[in-house]
PDB file of N, CA and C in Angstrom:
ATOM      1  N   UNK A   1    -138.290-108.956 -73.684  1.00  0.00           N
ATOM      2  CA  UNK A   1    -137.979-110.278 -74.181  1.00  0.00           C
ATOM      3  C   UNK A   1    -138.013-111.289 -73.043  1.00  0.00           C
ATOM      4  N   UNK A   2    -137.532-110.996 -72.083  1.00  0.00           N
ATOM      5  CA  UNK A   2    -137.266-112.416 -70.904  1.00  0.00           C
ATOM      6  C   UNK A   2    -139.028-111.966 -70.419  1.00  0.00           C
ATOM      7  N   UNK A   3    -139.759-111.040 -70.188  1.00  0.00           N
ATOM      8  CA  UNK A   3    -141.227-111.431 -69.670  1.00  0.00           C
ATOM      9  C   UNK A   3    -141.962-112.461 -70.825  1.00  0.00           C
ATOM     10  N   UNK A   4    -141.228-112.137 -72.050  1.00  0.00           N
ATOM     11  CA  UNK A   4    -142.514-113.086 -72.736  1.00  0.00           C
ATOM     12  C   UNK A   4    -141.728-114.614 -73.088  1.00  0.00           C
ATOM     13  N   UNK A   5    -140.722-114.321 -72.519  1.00  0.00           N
ATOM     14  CA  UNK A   5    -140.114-115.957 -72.590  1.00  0.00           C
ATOM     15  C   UNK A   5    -140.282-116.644 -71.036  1.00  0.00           C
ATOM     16  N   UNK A   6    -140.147-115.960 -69.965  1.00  0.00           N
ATOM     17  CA  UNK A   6    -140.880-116.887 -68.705  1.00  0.00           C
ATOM     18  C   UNK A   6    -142.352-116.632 -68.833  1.00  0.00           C
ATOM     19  N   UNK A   7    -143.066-115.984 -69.732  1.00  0.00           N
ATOM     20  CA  UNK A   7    -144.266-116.583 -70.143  1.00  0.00           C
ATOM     21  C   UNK A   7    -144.650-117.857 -70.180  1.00  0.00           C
ATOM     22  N   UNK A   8    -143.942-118.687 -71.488  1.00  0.00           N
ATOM     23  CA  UNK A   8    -143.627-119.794 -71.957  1.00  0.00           C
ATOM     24  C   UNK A   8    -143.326-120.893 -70.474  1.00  0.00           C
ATOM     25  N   UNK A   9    -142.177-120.504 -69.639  1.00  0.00           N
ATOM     26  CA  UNK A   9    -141.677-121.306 -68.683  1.00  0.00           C
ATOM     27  C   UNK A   9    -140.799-122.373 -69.281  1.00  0.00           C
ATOM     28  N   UNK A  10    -141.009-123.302 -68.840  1.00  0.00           N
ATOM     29  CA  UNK A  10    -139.976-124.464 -68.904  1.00  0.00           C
ATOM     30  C   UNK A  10    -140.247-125.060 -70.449  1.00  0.00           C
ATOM     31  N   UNK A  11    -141.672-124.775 -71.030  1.00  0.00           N
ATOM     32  CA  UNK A  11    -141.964-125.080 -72.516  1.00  0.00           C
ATOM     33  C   UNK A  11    -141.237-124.182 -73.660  1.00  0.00           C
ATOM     34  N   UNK A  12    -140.269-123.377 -73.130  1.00  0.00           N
ATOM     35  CA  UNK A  12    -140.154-122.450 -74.325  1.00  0.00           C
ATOM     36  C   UNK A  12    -138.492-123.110 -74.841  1.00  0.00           C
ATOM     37  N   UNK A  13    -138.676-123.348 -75.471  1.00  0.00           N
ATOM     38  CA  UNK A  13    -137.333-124.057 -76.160  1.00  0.00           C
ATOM     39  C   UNK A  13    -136.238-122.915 -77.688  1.00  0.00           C
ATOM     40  N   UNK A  14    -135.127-122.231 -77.210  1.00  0.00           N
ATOM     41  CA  UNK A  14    -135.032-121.289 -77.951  1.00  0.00           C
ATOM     42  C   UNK A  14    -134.304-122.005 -79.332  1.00  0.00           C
ATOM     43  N   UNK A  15    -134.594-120.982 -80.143  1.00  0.00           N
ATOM     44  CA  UNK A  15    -133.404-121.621 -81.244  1.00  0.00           C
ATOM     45  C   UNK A  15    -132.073-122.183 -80.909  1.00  0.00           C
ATOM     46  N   UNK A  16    -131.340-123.284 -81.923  1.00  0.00           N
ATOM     47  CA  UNK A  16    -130.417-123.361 -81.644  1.00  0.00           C
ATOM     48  C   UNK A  16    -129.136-122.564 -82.244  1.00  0.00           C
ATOM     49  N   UNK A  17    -128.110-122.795 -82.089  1.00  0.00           N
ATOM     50  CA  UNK A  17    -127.078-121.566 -82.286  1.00  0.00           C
ATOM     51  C   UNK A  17    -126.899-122.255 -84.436  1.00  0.00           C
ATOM     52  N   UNK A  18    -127.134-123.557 -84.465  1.00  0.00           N
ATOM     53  CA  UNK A  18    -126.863-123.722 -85.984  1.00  0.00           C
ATOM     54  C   UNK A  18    -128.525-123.553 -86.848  1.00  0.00           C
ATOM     55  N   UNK A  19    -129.373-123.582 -85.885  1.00  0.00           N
ATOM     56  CA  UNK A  19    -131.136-122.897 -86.553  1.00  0.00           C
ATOM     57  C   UNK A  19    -130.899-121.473 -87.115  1.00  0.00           C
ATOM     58  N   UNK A  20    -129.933-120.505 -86.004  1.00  0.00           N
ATOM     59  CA  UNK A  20    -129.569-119.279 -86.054  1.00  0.00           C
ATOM     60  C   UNK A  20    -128.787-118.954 -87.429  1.00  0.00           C
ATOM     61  N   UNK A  21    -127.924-119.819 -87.426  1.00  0.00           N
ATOM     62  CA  UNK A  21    -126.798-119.337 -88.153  1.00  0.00           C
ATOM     63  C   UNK A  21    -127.025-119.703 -89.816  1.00  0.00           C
ATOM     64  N   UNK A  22    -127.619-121.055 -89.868  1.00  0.00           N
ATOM     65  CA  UNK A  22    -128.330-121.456 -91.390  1.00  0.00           C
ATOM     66  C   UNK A  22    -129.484-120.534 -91.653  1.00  0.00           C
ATOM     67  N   UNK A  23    -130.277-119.761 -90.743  1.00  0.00           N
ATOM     68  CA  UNK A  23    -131.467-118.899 -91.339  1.00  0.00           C
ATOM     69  C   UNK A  23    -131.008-117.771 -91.791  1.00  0.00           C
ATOM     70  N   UNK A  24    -129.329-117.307 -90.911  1.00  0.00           N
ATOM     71  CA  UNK A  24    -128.974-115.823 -91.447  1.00  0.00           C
ATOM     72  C   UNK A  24    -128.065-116.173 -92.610  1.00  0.00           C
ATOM     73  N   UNK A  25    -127.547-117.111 -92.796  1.00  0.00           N
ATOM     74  CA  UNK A  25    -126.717-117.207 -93.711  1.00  0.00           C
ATOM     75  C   UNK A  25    -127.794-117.429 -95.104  1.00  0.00           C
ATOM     76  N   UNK A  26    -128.944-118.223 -95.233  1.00  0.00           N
ATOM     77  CA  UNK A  26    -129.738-118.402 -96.541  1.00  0.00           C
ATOM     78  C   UNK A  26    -129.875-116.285 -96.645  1.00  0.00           C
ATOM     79  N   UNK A  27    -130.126-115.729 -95.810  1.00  0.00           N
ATOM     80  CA  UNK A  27    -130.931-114.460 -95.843  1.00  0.00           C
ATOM     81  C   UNK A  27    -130.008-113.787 -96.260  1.00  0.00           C
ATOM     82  N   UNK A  28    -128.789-113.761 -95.919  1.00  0.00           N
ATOM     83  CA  UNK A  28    -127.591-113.546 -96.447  1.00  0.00           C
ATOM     84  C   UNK A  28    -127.177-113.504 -98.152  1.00  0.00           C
ATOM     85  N   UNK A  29    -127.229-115.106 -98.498  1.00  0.00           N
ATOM     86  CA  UNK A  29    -126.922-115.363 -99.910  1.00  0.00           C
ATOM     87  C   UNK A  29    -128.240-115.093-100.616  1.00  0.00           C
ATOM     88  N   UNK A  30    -129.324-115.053-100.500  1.00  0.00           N
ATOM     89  CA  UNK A  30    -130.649-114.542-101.079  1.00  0.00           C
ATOM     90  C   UNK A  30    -130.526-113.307-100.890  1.00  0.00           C
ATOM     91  N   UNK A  31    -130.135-111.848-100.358  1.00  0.00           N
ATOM     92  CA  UNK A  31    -129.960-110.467-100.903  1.00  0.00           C
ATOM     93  C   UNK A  31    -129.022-110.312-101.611  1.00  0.00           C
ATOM     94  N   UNK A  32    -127.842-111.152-101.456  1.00  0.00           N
ATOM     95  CA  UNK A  32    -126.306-111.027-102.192  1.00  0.00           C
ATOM     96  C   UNK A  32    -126.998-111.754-103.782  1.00  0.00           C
ATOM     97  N   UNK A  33    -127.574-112.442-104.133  1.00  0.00           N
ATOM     98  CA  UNK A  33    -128.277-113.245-105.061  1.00  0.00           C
ATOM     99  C   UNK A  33    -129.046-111.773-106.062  1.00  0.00           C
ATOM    100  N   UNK A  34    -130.516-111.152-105.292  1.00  0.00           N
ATOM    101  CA  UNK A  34    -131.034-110.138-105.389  1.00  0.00           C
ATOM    102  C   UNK A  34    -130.429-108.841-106.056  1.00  0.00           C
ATOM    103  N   UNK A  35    -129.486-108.602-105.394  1.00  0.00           N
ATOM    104  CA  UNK A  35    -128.332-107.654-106.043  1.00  0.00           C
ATOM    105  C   UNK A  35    -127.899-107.511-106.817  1.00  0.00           C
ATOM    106  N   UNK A  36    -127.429-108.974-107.134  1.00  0.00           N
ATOM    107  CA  UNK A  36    -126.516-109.072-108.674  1.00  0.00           C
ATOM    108  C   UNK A  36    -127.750-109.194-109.310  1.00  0.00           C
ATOM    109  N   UNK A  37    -128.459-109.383-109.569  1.00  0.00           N
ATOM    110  CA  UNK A  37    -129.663-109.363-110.285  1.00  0.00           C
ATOM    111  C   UNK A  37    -129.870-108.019-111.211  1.00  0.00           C
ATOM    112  N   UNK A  38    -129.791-107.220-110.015  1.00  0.00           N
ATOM    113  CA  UNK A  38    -129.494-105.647-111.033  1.00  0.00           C
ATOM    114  C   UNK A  38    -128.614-105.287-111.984  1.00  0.00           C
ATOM    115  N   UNK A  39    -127.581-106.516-111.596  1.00  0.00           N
ATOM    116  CA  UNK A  39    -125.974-106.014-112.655  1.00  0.00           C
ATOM    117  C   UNK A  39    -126.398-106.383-113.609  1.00  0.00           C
ATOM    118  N   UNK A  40    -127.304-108.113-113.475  1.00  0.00           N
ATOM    119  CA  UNK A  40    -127.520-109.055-114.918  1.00  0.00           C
ATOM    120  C   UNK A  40    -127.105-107.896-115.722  1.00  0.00           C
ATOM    121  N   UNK A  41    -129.279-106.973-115.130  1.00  0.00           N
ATOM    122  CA  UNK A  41    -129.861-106.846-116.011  1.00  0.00           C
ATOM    123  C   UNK A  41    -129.235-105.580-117.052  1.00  0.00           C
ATOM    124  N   UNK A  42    -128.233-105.213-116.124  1.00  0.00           N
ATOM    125  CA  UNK A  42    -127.391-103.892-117.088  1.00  0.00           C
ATOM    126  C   UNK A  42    -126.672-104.833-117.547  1.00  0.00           C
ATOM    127  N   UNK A  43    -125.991-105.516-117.262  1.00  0.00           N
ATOM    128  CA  UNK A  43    -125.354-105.619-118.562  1.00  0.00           C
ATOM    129  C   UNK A  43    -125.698-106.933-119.728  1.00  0.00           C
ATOM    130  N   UNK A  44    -126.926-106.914-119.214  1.00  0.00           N
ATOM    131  CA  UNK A  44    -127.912-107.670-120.664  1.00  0.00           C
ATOM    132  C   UNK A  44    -127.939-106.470-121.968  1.00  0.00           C
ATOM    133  N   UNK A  45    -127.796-104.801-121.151  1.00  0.00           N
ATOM    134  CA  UNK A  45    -128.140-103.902-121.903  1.00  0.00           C
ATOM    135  C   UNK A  45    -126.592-102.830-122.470  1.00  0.00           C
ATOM    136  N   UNK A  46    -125.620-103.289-121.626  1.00  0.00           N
ATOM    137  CA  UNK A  46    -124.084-102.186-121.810  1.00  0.00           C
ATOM    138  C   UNK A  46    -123.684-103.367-122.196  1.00  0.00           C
ATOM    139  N   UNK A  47    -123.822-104.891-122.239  1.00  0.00           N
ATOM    140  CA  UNK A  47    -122.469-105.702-122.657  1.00  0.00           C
ATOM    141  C   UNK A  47    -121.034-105.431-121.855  1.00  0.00           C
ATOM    142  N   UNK A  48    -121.804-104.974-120.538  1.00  0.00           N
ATOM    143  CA  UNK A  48    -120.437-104.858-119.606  1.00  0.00           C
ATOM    144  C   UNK A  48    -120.143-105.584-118.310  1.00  0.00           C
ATOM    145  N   UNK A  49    -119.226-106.081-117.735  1.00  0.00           N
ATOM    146  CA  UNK A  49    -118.919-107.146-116.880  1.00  0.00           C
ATOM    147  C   UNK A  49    -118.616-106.403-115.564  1.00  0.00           C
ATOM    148  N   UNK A  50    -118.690-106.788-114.666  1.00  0.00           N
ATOM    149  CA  UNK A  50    -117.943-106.612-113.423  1.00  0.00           C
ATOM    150  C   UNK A  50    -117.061-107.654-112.826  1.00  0.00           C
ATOM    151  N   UNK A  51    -115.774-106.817-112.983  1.00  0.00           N
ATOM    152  CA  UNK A  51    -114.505-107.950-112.383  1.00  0.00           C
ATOM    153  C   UNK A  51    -114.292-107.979-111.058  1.00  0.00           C
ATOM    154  N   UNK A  52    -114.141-109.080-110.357  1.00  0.00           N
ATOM    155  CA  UNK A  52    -113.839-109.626-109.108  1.00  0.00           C
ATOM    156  C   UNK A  52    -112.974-110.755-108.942  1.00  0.00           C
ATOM    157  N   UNK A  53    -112.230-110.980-107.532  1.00  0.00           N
ATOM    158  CA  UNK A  53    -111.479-111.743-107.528  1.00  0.00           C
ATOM    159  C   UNK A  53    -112.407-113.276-106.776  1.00  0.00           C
ATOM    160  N   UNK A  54    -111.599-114.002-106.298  1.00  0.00           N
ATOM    161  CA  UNK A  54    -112.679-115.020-106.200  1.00  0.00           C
ATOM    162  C   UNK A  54    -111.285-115.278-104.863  1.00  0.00           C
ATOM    163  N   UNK A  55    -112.439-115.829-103.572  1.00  0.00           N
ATOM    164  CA  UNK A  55    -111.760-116.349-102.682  1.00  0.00           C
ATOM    165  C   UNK A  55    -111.352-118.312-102.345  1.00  0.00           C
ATOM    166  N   UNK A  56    -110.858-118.376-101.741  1.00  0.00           N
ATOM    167  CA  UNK A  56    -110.494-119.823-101.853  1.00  0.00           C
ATOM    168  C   UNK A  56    -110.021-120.387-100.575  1.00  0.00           C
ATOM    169  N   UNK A  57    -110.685-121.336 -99.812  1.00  0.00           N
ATOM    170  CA  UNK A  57    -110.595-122.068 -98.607  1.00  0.00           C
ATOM    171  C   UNK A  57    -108.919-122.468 -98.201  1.00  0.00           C
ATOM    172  N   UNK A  58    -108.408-122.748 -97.200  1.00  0.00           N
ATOM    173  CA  UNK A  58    -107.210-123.338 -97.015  1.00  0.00           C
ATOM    174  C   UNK A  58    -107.144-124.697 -97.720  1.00  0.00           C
ATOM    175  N   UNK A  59    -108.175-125.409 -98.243  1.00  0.00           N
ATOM    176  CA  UNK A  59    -107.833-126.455 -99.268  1.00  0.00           C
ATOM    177  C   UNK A  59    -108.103-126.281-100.662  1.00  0.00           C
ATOM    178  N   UNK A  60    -107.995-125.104-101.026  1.00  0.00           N
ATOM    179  CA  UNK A  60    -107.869-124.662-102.118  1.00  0.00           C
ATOM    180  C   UNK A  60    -109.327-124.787-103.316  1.00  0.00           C
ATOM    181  N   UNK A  61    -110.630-124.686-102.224  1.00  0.00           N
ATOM    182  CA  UNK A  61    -111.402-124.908-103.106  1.00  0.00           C
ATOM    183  C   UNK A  61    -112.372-123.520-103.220  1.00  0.00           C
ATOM    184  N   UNK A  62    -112.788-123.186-104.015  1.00  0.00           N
ATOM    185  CA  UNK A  62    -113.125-122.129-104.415  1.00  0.00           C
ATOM    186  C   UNK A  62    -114.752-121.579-103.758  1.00  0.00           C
ATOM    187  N   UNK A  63    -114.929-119.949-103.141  1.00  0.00           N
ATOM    188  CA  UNK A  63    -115.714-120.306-102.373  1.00  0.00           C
ATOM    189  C   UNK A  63    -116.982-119.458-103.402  1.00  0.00           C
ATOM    190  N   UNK A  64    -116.840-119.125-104.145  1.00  0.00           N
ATOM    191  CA  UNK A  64    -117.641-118.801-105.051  1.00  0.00           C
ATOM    192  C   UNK A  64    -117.641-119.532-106.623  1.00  0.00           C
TER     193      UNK A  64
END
């Protein structure tokens, strides 16, 4: 990694730490998204739910 970044030299400009963190977090909620996808589709077919609790910020707003 550092030979092919002083490749670059003084032109190589790395990500920033919030480029980082918004690309893992979309990649994040797009497999978590993907997933439930499978539950839909069972229970388009059992008429059955999956219960969960739901979390909530220190100002009380809901994070799901």
């Amino acid at each position: 990694m550092l030979d092919t970044t002083s490749n670059y030299g003084l032109r190589f400009k790395p990500p920033s730490y919030h480029e980082i963190k918004v690309k893992r977090l979309k990649e994040v909620v797009k497999g978590t998204i993907d997933s439930l996808e499978v539950y839909r589709t069972m229970w388009k077919k059992t008429i059955c739910t999956k219960l969960t609790y739901g979390w909530t910020y220190k100002r009380g707003e809901g994070l799901f």
